[in-house]
N, C-alpha and C. Protein backbone atom coordinates (compact mmCIF):
# COMPACT_ATOMS: atom_id res chain seq x y z
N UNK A 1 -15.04 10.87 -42.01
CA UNK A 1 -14.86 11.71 -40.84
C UNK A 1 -15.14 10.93 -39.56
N UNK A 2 -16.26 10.27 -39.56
CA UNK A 2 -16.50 9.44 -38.19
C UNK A 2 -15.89 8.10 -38.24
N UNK A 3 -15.26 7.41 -38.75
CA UNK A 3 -14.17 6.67 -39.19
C UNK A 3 -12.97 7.00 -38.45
N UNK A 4 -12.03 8.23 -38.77
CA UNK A 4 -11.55 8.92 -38.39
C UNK A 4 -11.44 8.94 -36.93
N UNK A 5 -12.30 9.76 -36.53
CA UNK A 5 -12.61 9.76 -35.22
C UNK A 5 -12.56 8.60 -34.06
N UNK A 6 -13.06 7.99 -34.94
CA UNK A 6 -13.64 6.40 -34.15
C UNK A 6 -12.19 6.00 -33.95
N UNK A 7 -11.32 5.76 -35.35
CA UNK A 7 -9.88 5.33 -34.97
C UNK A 7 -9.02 6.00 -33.93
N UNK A 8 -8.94 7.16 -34.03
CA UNK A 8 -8.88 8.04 -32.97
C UNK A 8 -8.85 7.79 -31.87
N UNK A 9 -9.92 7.21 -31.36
CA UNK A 9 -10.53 7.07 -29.81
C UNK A 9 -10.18 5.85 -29.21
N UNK A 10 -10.29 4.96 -30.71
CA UNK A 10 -9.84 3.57 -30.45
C UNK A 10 -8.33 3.75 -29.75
N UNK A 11 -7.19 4.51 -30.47
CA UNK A 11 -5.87 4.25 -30.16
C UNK A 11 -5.64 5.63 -28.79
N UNK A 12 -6.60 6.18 -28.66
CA UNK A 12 -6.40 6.85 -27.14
C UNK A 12 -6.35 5.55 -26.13
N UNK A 13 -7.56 5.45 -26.10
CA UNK A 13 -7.99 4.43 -25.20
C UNK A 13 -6.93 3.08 -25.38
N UNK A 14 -6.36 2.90 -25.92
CA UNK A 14 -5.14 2.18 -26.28
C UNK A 14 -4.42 1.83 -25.17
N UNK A 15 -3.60 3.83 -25.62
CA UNK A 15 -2.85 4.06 -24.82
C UNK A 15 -3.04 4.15 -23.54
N UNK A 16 -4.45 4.70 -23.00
CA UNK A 16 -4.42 4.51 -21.96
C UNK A 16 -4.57 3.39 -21.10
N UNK A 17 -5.14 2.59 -21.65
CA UNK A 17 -4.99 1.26 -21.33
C UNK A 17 -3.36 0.78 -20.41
N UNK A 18 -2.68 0.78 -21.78
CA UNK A 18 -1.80 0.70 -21.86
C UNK A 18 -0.84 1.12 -20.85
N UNK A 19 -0.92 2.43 -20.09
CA UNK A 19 -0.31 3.56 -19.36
C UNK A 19 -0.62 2.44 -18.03
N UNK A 20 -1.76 2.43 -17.78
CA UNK A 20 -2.77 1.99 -16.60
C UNK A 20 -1.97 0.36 -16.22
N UNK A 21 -0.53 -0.08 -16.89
CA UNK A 21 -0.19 -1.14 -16.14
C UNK A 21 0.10 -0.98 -15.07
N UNK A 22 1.13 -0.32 -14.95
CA UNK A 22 1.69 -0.20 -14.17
C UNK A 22 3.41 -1.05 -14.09
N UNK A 23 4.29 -0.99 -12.71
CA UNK A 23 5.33 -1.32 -13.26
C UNK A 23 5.37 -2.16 -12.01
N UNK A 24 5.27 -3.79 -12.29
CA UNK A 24 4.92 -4.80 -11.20
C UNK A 24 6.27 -5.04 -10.29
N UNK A 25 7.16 -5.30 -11.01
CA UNK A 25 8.15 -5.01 -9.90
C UNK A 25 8.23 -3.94 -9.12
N UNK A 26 8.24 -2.90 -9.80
CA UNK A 26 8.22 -1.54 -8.54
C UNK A 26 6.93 -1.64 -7.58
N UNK A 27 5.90 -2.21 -8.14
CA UNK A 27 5.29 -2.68 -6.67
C UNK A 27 5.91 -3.78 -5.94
N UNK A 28 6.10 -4.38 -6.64
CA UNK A 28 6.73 -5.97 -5.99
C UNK A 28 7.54 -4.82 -4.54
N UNK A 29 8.70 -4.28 -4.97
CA UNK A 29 9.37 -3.90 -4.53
C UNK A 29 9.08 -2.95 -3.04
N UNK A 30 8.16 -2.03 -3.39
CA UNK A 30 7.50 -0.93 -2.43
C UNK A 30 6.80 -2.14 -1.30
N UNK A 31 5.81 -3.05 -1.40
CA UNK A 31 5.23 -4.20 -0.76
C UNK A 31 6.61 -4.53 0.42
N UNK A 32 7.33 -5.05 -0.48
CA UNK A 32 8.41 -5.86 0.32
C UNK A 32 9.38 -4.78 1.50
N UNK A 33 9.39 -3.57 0.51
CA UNK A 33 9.80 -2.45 1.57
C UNK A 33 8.95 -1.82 2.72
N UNK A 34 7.81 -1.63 2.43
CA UNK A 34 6.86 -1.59 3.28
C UNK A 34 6.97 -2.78 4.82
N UNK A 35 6.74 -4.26 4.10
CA UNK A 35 6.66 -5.45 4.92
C UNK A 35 7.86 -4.81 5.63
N UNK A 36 8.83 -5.09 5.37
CA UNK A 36 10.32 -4.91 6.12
C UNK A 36 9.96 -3.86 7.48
N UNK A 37 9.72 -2.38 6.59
CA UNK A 37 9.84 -1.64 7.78
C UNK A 37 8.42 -1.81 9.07
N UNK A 38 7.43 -2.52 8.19
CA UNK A 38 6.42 -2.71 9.77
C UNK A 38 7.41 -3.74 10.54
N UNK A 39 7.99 -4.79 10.18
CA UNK A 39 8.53 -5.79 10.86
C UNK A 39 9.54 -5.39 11.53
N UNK A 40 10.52 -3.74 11.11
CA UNK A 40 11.31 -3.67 12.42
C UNK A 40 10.80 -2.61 13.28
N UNK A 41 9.99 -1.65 12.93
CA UNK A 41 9.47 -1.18 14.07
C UNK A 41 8.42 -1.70 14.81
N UNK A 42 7.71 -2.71 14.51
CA UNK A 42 7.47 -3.40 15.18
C UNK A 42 8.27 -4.45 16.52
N UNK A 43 9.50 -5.10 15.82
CA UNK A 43 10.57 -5.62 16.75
C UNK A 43 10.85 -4.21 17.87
N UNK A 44 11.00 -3.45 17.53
CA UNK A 44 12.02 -2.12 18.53
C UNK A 44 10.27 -1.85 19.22
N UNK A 45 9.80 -1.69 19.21
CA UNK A 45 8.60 -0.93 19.58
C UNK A 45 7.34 -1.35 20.56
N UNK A 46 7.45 -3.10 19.78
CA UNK A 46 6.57 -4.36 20.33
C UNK A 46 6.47 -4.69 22.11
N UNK A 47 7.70 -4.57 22.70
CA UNK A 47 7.75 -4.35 23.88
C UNK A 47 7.02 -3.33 24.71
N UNK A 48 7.64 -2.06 24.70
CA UNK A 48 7.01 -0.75 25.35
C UNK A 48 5.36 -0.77 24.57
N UNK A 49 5.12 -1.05 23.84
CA UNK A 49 3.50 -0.85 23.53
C UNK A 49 2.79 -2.53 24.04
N UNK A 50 3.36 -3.22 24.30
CA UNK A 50 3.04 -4.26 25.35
C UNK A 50 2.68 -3.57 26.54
N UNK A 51 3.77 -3.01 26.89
CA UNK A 51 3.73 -2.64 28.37
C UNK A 51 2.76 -1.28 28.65
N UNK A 52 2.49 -0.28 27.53
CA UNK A 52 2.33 0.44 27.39
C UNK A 52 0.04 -0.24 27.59
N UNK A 53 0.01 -0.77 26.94
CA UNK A 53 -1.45 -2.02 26.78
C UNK A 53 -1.68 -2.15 28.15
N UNK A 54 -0.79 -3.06 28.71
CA UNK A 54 -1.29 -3.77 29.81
C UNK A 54 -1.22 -2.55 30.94
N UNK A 55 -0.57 -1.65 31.02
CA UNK A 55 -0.93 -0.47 31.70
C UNK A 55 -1.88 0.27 31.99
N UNK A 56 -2.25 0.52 30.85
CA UNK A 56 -3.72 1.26 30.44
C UNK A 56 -5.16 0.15 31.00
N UNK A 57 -4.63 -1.37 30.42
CA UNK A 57 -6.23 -2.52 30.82
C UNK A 57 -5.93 -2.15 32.58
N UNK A 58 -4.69 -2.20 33.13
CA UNK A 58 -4.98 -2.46 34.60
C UNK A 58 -5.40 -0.91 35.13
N UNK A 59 -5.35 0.26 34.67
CA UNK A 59 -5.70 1.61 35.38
C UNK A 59 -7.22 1.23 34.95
N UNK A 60 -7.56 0.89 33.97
CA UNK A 60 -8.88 0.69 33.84
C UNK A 60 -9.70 -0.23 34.95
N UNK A 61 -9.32 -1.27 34.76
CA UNK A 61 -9.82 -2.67 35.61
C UNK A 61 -9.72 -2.59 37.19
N UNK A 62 -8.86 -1.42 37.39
CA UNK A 62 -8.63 -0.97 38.87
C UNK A 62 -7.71 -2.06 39.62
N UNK A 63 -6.53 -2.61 38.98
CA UNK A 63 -5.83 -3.63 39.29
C UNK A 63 -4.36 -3.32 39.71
């Protein structure tokens, strides 16, 4: 009976193991999609939040 059991637990934990890879390209993939879209809203955006920065330091600085 505790034999049994024990095997049992052994091949849960197996599987879950197992489950717990995951699927490396589909991260590969999400990463690289991610990278992409900071890099173009960043390009479109990088300007006006420049300007948008140095606006704000000079109302501050009284300039």
């Amino acid at each position: 009976m505790f034999t049994a059991t024990l095997t049992r637990m052994r091949v849960a934990l197996r599987d879950l193991h197992d489950d717990e890879r995951g699927d490396v390209p589909g991260w590969v993939l999400v990463t690289l999609m991610t990278a992409a879209l900071v890099l173009a809203i960043w390009t479109l955006a990088g300007p006006a939040l420049s300007q948008l920065f140095e606006q704000a330091i000079a109302r501050v600085s009284g300039m």
